[in-house]
PDB file of N, CA and C in Angstrom:
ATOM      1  N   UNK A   1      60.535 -28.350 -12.045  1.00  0.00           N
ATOM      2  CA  UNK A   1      61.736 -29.149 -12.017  1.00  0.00           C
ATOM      3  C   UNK A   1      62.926 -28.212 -11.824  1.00  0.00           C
ATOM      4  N   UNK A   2      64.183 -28.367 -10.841  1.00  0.00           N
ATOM      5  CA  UNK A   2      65.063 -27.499 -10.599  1.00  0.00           C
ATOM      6  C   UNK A   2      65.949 -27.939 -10.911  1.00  0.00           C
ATOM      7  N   UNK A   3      66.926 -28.055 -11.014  1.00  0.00           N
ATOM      8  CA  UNK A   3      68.580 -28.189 -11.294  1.00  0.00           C
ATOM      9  C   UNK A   3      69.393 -27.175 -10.674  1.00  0.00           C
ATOM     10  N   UNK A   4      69.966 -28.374 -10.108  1.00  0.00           N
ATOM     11  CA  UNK A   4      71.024 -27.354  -9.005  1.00  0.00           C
ATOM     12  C   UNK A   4      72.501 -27.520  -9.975  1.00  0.00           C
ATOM     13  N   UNK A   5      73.051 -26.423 -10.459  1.00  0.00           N
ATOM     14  CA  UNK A   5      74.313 -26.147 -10.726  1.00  0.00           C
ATOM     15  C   UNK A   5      75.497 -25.831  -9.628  1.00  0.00           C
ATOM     16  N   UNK A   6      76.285 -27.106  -9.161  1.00  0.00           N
ATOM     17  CA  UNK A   6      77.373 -26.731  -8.508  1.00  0.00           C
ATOM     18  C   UNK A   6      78.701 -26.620  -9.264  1.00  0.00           C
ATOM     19  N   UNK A   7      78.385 -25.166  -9.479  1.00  0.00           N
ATOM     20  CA  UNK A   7      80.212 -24.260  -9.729  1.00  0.00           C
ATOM     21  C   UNK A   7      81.011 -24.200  -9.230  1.00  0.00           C
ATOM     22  N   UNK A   8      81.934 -25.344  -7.794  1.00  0.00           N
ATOM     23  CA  UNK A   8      82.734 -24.897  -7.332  1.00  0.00           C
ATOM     24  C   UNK A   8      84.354 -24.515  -7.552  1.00  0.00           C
ATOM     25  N   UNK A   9      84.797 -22.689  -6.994  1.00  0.00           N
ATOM     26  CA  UNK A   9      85.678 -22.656  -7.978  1.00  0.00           C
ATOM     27  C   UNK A   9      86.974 -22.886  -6.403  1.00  0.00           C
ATOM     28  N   UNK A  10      88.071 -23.378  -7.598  1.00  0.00           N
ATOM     29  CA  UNK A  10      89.199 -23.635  -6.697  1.00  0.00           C
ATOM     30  C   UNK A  10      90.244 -21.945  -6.760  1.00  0.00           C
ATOM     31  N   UNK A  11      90.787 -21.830  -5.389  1.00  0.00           N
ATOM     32  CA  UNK A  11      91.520 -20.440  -5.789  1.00  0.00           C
ATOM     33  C   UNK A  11      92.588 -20.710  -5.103  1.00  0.00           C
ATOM     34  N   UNK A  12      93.681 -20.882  -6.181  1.00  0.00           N
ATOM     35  CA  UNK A  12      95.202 -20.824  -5.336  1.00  0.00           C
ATOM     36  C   UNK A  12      95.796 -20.613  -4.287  1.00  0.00           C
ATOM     37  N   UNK A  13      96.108 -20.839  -3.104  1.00  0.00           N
ATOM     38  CA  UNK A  13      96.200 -20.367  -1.785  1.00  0.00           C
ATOM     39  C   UNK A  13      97.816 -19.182  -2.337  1.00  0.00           C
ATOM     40  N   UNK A  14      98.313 -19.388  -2.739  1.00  0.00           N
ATOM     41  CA  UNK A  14      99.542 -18.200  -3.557  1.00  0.00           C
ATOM     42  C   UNK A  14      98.730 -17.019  -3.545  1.00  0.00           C
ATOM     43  N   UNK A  15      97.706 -17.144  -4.751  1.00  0.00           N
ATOM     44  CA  UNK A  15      96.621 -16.007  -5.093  1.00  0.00           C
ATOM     45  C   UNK A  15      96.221 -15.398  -3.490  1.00  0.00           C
ATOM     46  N   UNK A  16      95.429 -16.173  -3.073  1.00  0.00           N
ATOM     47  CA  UNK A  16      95.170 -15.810  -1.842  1.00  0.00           C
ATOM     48  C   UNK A  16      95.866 -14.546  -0.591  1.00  0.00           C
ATOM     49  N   UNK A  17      97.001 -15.275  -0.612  1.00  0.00           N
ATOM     50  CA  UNK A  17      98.057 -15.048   0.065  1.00  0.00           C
ATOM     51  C   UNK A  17      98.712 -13.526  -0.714  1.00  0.00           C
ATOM     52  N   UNK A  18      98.913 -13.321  -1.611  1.00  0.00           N
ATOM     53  CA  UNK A  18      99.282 -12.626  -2.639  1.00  0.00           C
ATOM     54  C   UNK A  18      98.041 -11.069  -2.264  1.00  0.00           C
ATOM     55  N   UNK A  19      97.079 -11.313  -2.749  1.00  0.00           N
ATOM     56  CA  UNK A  19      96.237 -10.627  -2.742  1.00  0.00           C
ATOM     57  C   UNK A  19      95.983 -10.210  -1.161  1.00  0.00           C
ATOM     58  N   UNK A  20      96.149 -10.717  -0.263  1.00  0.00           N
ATOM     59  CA  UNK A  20      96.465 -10.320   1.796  1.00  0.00           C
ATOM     60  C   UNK A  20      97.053  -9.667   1.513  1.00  0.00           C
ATOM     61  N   UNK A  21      98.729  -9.880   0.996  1.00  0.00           N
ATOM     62  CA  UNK A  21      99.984  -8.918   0.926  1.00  0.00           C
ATOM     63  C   UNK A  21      99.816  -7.729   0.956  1.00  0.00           C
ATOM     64  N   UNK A  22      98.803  -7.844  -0.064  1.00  0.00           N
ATOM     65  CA  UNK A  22      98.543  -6.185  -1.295  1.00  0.00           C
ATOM     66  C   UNK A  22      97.304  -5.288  -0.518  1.00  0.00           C
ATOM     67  N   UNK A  23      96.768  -6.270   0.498  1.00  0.00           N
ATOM     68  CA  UNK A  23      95.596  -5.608   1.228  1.00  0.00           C
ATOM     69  C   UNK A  23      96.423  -5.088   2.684  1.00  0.00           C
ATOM     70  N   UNK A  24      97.458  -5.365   3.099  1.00  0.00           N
ATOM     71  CA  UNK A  24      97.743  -4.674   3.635  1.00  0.00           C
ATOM     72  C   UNK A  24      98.463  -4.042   3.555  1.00  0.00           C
ATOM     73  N   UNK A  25      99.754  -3.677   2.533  1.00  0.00           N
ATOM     74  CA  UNK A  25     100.503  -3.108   2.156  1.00  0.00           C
ATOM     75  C   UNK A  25      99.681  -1.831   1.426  1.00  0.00           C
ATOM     76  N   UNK A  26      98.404  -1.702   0.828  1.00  0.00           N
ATOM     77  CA  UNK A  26      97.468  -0.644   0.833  1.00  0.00           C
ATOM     78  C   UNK A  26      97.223   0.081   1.852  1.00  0.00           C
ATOM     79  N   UNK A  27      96.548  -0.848   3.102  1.00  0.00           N
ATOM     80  CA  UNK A  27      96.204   0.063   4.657  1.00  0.00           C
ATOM     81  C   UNK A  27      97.330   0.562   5.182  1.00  0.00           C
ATOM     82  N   UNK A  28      98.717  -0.044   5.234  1.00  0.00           N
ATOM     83  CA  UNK A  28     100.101   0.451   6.357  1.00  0.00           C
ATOM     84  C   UNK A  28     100.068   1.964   4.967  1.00  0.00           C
ATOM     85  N   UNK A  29     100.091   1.969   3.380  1.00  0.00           N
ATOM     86  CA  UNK A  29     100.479   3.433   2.641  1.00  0.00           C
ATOM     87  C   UNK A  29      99.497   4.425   3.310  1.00  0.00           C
ATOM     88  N   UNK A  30      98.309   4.076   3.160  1.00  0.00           N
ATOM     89  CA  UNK A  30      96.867   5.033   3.727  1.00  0.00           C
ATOM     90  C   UNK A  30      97.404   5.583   5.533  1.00  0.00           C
ATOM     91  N   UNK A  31      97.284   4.494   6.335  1.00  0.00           N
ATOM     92  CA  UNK A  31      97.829   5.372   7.694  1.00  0.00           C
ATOM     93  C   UNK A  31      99.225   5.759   7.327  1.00  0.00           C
ATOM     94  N   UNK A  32     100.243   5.397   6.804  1.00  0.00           N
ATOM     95  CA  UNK A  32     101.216   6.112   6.298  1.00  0.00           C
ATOM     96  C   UNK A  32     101.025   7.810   5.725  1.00  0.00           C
ATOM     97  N   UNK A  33     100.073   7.551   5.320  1.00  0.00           N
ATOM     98  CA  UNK A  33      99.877   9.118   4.804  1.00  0.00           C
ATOM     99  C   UNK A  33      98.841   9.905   5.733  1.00  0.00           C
ATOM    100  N   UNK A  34      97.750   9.180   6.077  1.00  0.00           N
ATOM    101  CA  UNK A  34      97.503  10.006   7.704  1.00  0.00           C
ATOM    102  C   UNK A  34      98.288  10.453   8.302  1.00  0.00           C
ATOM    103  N   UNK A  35      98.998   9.600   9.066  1.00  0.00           N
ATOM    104  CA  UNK A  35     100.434   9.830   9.862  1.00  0.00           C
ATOM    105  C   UNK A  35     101.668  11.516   9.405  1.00  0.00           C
ATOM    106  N   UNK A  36     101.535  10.952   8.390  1.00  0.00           N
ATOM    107  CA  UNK A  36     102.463  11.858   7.358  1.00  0.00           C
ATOM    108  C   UNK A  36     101.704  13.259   7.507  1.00  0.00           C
ATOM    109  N   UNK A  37     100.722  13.002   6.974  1.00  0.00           N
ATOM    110  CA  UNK A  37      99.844  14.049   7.091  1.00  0.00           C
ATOM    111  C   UNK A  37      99.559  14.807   8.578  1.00  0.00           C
ATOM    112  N   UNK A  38      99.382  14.464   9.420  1.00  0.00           N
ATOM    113  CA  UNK A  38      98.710  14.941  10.791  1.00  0.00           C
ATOM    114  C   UNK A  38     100.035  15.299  11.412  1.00  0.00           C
ATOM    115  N   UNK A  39     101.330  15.033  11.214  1.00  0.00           N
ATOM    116  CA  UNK A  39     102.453  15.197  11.470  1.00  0.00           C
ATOM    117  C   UNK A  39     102.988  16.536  10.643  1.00  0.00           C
ATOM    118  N   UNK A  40     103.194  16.539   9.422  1.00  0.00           N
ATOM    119  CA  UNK A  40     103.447  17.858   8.816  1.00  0.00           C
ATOM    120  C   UNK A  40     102.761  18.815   8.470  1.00  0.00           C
ATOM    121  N   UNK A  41     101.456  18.459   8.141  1.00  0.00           N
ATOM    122  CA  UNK A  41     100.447  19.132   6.883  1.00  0.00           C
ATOM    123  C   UNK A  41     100.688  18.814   5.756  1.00  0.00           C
ATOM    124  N   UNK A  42     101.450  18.411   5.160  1.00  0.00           N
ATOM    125  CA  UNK A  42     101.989  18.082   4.091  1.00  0.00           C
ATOM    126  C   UNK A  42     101.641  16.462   3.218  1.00  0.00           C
ATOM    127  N   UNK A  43     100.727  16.205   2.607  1.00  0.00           N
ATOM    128  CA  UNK A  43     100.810  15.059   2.237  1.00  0.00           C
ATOM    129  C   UNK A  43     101.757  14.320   1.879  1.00  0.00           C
ATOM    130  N   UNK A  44     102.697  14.945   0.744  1.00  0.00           N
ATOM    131  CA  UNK A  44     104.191  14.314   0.532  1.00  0.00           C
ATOM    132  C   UNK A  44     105.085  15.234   1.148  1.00  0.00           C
ATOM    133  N   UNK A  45     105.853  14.994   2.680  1.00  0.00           N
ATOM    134  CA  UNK A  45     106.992  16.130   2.924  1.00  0.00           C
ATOM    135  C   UNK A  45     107.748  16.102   2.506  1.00  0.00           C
ATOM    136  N   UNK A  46     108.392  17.429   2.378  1.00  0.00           N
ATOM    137  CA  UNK A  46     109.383  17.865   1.472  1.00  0.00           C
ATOM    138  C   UNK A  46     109.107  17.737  -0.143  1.00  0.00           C
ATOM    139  N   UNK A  47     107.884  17.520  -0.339  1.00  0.00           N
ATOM    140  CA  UNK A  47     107.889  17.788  -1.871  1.00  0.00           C
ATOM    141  C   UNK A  47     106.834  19.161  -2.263  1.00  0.00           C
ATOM    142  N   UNK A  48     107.554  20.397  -2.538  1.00  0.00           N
ATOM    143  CA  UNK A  48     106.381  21.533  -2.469  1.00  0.00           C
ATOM    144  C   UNK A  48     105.218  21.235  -3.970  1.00  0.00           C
TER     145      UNK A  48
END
């Protein structure tokens, strides 16, 4: 005998949206610091 448990969960489209923001505002810092990097040598320029 099986029983199917449907958990479906609801997720804020805000949340959603929110959490995109932060996923790309992560990738533009990362090539930001490639960039930064392959450009000076320097991970932070001007900070020795």
């Amino acid at each position: 005998m099986s029983t199917q448990n449907n958990n479906t969960r609801n997720i804020d489209p805000e949340k959603v949206t929110a959490e995109r923001l932060n996923g790309y505002a992560a990738l533009f810092g990362c090539i930001a610091l490639v960039g930064a990097y392959a450009t000076t040598g320097q991970i932070i320029p001007g900070f020795v």
